[in-house]
N, C-alpha and C. Protein backbone atom coordinates (compact mmCIF):
# COMPACT_ATOMS: atom_id res chain seq x y z
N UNK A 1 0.83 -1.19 0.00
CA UNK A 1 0.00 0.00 0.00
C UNK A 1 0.87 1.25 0.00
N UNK A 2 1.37 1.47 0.80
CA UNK A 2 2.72 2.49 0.82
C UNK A 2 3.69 2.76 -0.79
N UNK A 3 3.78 1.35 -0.97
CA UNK A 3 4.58 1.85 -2.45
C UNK A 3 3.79 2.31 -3.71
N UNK A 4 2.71 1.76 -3.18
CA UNK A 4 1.43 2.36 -4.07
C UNK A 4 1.31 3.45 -4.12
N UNK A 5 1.04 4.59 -2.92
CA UNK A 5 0.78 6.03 -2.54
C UNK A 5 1.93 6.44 -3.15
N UNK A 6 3.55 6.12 -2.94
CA UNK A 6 4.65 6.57 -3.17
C UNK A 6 4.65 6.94 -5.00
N UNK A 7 4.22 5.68 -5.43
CA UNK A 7 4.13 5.62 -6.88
C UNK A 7 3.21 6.37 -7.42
N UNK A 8 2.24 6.29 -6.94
CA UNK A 8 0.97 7.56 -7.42
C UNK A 8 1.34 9.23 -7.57
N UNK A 9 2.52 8.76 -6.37
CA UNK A 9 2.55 10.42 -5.69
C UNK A 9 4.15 10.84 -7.07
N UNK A 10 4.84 9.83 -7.42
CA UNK A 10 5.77 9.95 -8.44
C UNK A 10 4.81 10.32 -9.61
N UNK A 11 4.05 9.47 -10.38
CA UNK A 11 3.46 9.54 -11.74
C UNK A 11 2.47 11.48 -11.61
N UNK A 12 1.81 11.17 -10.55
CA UNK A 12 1.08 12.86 -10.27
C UNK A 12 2.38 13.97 -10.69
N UNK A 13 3.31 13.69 -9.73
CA UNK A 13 4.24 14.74 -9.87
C UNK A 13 4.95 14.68 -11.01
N UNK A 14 5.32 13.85 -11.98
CA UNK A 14 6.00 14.11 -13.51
C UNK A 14 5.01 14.47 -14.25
N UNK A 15 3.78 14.48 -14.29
CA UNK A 15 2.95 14.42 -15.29
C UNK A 15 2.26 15.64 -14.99
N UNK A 16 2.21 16.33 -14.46
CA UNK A 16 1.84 18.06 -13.68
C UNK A 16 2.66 18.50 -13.52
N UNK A 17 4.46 19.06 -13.50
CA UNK A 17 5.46 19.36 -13.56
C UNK A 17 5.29 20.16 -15.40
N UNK A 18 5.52 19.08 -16.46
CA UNK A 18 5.64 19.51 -17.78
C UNK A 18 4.06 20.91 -18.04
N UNK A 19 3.25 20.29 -17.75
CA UNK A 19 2.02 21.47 -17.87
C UNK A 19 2.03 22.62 -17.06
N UNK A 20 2.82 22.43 -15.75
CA UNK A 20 2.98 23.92 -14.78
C UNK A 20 4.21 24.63 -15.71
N UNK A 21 5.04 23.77 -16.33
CA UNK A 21 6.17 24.22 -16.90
C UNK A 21 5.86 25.14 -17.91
N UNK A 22 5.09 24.62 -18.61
CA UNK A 22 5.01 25.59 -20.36
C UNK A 22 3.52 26.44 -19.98
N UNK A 23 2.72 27.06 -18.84
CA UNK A 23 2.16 28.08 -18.39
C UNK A 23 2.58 29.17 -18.26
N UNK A 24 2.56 29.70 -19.28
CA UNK A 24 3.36 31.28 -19.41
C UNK A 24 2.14 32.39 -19.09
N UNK A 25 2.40 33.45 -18.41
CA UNK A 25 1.45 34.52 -17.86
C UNK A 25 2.32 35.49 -18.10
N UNK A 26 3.09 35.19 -19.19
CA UNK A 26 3.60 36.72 -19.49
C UNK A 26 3.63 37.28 -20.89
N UNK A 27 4.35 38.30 -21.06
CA UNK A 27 4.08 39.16 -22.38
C UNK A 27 5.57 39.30 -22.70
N UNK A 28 5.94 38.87 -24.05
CA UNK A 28 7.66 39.25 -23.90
C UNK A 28 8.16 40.73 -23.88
N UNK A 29 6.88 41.51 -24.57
CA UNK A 29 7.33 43.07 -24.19
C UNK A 29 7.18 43.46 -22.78
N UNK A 30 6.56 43.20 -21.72
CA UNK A 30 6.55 43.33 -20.52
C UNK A 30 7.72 42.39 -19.14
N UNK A 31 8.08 41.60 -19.98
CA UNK A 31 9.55 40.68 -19.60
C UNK A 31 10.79 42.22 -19.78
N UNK A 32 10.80 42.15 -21.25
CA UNK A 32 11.69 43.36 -21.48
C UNK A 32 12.17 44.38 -21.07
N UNK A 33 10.82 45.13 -20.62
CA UNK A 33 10.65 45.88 -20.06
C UNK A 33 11.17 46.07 -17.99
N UNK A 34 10.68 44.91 -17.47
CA UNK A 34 10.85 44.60 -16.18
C UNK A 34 12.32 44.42 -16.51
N UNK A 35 13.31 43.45 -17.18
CA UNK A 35 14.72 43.02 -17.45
C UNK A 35 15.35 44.58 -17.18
N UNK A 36 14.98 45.66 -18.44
CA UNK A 36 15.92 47.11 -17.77
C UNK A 36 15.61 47.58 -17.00
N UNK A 37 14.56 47.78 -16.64
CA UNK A 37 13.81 48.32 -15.31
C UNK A 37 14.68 47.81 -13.52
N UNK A 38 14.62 46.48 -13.46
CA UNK A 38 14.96 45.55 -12.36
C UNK A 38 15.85 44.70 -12.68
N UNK A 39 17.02 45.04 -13.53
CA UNK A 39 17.82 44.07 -13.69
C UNK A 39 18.74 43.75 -12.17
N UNK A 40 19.04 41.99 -12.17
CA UNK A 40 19.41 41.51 -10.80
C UNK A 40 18.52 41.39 -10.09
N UNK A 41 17.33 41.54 -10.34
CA UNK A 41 15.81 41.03 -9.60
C UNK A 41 15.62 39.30 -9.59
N UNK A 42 15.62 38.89 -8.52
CA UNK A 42 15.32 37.90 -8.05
C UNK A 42 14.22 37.20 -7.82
N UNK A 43 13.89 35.45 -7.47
CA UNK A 43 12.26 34.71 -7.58
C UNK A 43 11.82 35.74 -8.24
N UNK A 44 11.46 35.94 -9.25
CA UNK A 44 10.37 36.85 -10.56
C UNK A 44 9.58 35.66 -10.79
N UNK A 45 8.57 36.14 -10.70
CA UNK A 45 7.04 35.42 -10.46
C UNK A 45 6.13 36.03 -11.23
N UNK A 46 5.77 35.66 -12.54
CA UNK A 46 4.62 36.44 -13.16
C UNK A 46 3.31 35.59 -13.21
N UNK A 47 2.44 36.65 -13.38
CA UNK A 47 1.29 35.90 -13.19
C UNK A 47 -0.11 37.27 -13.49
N UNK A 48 -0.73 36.27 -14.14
CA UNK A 48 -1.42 36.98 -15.41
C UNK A 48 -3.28 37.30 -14.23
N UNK A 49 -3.92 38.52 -13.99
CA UNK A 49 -4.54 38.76 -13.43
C UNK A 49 -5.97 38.63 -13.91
N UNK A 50 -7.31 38.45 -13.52
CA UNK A 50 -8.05 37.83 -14.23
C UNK A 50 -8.62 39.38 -15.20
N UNK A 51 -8.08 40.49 -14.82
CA UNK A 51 -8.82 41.77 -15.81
C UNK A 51 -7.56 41.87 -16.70
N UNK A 52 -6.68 41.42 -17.43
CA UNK A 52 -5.73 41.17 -18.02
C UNK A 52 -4.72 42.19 -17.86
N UNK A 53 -4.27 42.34 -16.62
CA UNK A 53 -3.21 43.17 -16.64
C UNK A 53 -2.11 42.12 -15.83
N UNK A 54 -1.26 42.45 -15.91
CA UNK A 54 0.56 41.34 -15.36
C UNK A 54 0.92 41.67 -14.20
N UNK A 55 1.06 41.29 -13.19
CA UNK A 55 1.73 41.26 -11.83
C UNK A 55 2.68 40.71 -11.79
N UNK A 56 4.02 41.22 -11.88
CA UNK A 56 5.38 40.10 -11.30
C UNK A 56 5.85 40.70 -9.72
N UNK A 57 6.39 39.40 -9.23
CA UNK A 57 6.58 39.82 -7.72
C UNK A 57 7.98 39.30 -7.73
N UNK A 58 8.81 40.14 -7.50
CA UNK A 58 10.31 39.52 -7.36
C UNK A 58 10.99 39.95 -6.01
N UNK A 59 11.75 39.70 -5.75
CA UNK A 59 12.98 40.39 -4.52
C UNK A 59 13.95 41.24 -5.66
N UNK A 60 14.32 42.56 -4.89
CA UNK A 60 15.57 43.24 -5.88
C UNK A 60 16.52 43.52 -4.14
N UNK A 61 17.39 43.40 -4.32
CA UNK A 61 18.80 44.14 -3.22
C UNK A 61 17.55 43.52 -1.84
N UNK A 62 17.35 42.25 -1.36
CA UNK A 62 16.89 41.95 -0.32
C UNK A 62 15.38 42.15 -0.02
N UNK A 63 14.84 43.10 -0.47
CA UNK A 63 13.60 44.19 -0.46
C UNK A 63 12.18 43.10 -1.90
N UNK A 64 11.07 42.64 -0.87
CA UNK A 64 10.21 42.02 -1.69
C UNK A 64 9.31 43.03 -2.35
N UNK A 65 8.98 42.76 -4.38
CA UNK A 65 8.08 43.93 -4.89
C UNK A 65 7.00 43.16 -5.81
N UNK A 66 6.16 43.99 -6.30
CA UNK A 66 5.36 43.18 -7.03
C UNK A 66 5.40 44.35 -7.94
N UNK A 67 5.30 44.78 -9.43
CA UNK A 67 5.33 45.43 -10.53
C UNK A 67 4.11 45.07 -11.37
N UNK A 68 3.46 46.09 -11.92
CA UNK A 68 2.17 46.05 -12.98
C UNK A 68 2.11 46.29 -13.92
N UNK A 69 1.77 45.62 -14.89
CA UNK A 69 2.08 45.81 -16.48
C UNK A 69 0.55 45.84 -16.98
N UNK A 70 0.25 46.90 -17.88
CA UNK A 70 -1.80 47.04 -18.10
C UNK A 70 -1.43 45.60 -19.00
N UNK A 71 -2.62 45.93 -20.24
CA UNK A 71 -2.82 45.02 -21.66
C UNK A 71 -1.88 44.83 -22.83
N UNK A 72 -1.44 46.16 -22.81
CA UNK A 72 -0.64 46.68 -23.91
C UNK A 72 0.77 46.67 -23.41
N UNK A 73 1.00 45.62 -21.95
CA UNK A 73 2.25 45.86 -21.74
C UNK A 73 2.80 47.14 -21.53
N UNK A 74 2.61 47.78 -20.86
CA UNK A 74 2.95 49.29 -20.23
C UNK A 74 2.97 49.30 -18.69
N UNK A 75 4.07 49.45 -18.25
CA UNK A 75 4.41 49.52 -17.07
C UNK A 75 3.59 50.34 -15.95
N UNK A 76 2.89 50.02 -15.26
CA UNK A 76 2.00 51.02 -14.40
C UNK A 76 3.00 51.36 -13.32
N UNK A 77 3.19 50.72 -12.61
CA UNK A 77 4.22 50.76 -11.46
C UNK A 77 4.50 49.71 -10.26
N UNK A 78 4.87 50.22 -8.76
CA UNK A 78 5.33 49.34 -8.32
C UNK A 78 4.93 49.20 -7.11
N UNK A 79 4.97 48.05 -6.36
CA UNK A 79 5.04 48.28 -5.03
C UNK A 79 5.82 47.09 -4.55
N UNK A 80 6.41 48.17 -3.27
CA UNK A 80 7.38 47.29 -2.75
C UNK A 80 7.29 48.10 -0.97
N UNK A 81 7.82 46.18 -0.55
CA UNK A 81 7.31 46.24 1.17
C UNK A 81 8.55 46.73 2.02
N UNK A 82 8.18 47.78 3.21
CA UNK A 82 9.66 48.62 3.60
C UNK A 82 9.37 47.92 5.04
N UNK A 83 10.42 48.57 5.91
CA UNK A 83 10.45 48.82 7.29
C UNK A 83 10.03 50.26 7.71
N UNK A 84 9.30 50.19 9.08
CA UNK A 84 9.05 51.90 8.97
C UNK A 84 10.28 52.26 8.83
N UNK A 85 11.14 52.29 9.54
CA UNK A 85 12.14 53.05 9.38
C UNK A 85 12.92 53.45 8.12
N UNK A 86 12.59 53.01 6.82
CA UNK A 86 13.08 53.06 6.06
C UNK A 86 11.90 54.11 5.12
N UNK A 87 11.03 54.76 5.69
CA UNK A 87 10.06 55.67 5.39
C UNK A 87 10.70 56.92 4.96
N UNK A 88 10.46 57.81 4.06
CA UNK A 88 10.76 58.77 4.42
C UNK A 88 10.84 59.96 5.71
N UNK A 89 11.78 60.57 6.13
CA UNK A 89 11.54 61.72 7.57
C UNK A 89 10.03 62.09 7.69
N UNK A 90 9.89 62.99 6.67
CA UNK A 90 8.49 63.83 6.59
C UNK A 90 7.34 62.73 6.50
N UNK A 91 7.66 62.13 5.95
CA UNK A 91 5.98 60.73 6.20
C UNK A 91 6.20 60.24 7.53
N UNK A 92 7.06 59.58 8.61
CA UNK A 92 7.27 59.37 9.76
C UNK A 92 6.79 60.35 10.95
N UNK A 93 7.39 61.49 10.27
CA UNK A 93 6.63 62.41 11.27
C UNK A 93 5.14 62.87 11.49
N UNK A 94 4.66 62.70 9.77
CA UNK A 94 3.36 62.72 10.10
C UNK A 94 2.49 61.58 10.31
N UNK A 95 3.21 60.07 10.05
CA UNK A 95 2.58 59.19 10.91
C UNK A 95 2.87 59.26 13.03
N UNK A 96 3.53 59.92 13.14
CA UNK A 96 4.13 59.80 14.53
C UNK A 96 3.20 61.07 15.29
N UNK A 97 3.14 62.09 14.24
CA UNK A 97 2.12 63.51 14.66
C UNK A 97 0.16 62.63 14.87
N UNK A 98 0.53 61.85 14.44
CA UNK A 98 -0.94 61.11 14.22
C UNK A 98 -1.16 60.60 14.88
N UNK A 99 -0.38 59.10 14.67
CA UNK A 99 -0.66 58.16 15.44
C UNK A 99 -0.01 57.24 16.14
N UNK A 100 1.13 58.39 17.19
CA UNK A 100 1.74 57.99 18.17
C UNK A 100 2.03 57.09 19.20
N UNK A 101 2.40 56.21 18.99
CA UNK A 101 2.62 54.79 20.19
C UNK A 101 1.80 53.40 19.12
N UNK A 102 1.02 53.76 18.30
CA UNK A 102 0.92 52.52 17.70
C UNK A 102 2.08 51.52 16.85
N UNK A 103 1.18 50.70 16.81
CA UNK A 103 1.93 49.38 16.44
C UNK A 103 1.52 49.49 14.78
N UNK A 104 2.88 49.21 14.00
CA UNK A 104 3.20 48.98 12.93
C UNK A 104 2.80 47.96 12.41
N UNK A 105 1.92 47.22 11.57
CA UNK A 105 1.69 46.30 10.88
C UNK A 105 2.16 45.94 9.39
N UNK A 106 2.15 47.10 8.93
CA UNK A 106 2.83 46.83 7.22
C UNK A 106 2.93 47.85 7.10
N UNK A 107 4.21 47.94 5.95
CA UNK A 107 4.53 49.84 5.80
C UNK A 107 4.78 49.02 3.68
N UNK A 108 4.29 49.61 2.96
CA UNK A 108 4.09 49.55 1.38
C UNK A 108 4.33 51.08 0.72
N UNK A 109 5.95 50.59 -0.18
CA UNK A 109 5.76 52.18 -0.64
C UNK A 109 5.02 51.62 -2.55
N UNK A 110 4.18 52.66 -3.29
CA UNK A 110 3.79 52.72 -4.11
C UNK A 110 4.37 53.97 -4.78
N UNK A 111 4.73 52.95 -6.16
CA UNK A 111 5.53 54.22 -6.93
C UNK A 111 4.40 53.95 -8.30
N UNK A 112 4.63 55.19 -8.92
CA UNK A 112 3.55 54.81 -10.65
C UNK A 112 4.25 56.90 -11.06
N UNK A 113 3.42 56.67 -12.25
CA UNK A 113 3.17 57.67 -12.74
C UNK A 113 2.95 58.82 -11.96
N UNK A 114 2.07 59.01 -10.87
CA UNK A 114 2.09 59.98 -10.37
C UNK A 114 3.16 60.21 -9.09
N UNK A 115 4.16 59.56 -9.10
CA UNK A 115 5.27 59.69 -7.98
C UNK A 115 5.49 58.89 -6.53
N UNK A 116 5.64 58.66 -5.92
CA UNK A 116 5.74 57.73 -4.92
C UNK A 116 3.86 58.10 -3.33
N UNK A 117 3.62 57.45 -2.73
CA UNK A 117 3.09 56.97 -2.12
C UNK A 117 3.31 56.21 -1.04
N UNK A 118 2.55 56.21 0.13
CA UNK A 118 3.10 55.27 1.26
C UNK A 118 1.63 55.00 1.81
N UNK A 119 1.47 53.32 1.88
CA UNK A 119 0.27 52.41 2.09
C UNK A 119 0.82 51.92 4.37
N UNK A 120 0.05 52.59 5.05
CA UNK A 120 0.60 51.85 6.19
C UNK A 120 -0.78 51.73 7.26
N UNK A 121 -0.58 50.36 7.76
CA UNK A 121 -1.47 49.45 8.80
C UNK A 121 -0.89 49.92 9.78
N UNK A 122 -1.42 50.50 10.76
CA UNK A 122 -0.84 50.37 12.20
C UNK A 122 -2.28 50.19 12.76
N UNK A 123 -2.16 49.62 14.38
CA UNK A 123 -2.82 49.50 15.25
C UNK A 123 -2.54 50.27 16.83
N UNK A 124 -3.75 50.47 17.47
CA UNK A 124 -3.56 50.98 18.58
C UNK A 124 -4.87 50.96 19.32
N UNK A 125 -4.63 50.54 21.14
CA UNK A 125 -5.67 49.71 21.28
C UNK A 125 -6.60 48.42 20.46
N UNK A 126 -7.71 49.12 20.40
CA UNK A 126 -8.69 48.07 19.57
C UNK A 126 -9.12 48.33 18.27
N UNK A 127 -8.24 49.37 17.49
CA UNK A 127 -8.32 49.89 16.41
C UNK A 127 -7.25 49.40 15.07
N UNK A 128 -7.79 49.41 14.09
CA UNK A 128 -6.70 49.19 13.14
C UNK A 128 -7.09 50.68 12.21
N UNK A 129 -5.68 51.15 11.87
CA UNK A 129 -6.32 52.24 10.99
C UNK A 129 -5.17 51.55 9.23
N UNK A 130 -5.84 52.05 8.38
CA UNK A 130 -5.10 52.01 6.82
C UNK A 130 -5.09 53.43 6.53
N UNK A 131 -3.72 53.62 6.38
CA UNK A 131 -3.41 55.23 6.38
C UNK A 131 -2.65 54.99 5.13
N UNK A 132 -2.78 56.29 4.13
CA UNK A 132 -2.04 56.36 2.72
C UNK A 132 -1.68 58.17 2.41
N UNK A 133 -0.43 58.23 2.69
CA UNK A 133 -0.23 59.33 2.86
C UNK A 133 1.26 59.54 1.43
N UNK A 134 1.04 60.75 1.15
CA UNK A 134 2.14 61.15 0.00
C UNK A 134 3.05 61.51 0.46
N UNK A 135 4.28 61.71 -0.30
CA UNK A 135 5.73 61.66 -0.44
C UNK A 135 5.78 63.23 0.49
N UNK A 136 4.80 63.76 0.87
CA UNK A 136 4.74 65.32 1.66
C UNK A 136 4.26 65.04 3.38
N UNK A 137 3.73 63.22 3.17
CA UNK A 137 3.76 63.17 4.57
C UNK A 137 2.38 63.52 5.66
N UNK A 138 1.57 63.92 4.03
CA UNK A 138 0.33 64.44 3.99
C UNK A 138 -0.92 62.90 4.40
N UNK A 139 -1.54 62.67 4.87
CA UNK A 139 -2.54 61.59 4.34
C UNK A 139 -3.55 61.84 3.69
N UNK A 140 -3.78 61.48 2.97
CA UNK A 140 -4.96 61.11 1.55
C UNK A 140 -6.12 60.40 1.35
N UNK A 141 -5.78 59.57 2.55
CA UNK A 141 -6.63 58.47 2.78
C UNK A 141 -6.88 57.48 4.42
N UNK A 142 -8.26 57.15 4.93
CA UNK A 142 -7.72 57.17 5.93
C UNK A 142 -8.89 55.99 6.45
N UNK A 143 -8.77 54.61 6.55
CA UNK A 143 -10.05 53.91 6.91
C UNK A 143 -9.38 53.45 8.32
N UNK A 144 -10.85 53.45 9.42
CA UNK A 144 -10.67 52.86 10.73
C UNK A 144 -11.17 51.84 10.99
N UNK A 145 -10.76 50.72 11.33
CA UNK A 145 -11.68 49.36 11.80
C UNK A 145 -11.38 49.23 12.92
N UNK A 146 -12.67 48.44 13.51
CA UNK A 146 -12.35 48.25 15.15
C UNK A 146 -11.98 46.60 15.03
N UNK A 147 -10.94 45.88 15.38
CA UNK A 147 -10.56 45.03 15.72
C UNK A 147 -11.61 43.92 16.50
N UNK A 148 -11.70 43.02 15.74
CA UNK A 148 -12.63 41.98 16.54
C UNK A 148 -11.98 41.08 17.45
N UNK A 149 -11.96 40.58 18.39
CA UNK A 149 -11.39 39.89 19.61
C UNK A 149 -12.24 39.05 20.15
């Protein structure tokens, strides 16, 4: 019985290997494009979104990102996951003018066309807030949830 499962579990895995293999979710002008963009980018992971635009998620210099490519293969932009501390001064301060003593959950900087962006979760008490504030440190955006427990 055992060599049975073992053998099943061999024939499954060669025979789903070749079909995961030749699943391409990419565009070679949007390969191209990411290659000068992120060259030395690392695990590059593409993967084709169901409104047909391209998501690749790679590591570059240690730092994990995911990059957007529309239909036509055109680079929208990027996002990639920081440490607060690696925030800009002026966005720190106006997360710290805000919302002082909370706890950090995810800090996301967003870059595109219109210039950089900063996506950040913090918590405090029984609150979670999603704060999105610009490269001025300004926030833009601002949803509160109360934490269920």
């Amino acid at each position: 019985m055992k060599s049975l499962i073992v053998t099943l579990a061999v024939v499954l895995a060669t025979g789903v290997t070749p079909l995961l293999a030749n699943a391409t979710d990419t565009d070679p002008r949007a390969e191209k494009i990411f290659a000068q963009r992120f060259a030395g980018a690392q695990h590059v992971k593409w993967t084709s979104l169901d409104d047909g635009y391209l998501r690749v998620t790679f590591v570059l210099n240690g730092i994990g990102a995911e990059s957007f490519f529309d239909k036509d293969a055109e680079f929208l932009g990027t996002v990639r996951n920081l440490f607060y501390s690696q925030l800009p001064l002026v966005v720190i301060q106006g997360l710290d003018s805000r919302f002082g003593g909370s706890s950090v959950i995810e800090v996301k900087e967003i870059t595109n066309i219109d210039g950089a962006s900063y996506r950040v979760v913090l918590e405090q008490k029984d609150k979670r807030y999603r704060v999105r504030l610009n490269s001025l440190g300004e926030i833009t955006e601002l949803v509160k949830e109360k934490i269920k427990k």
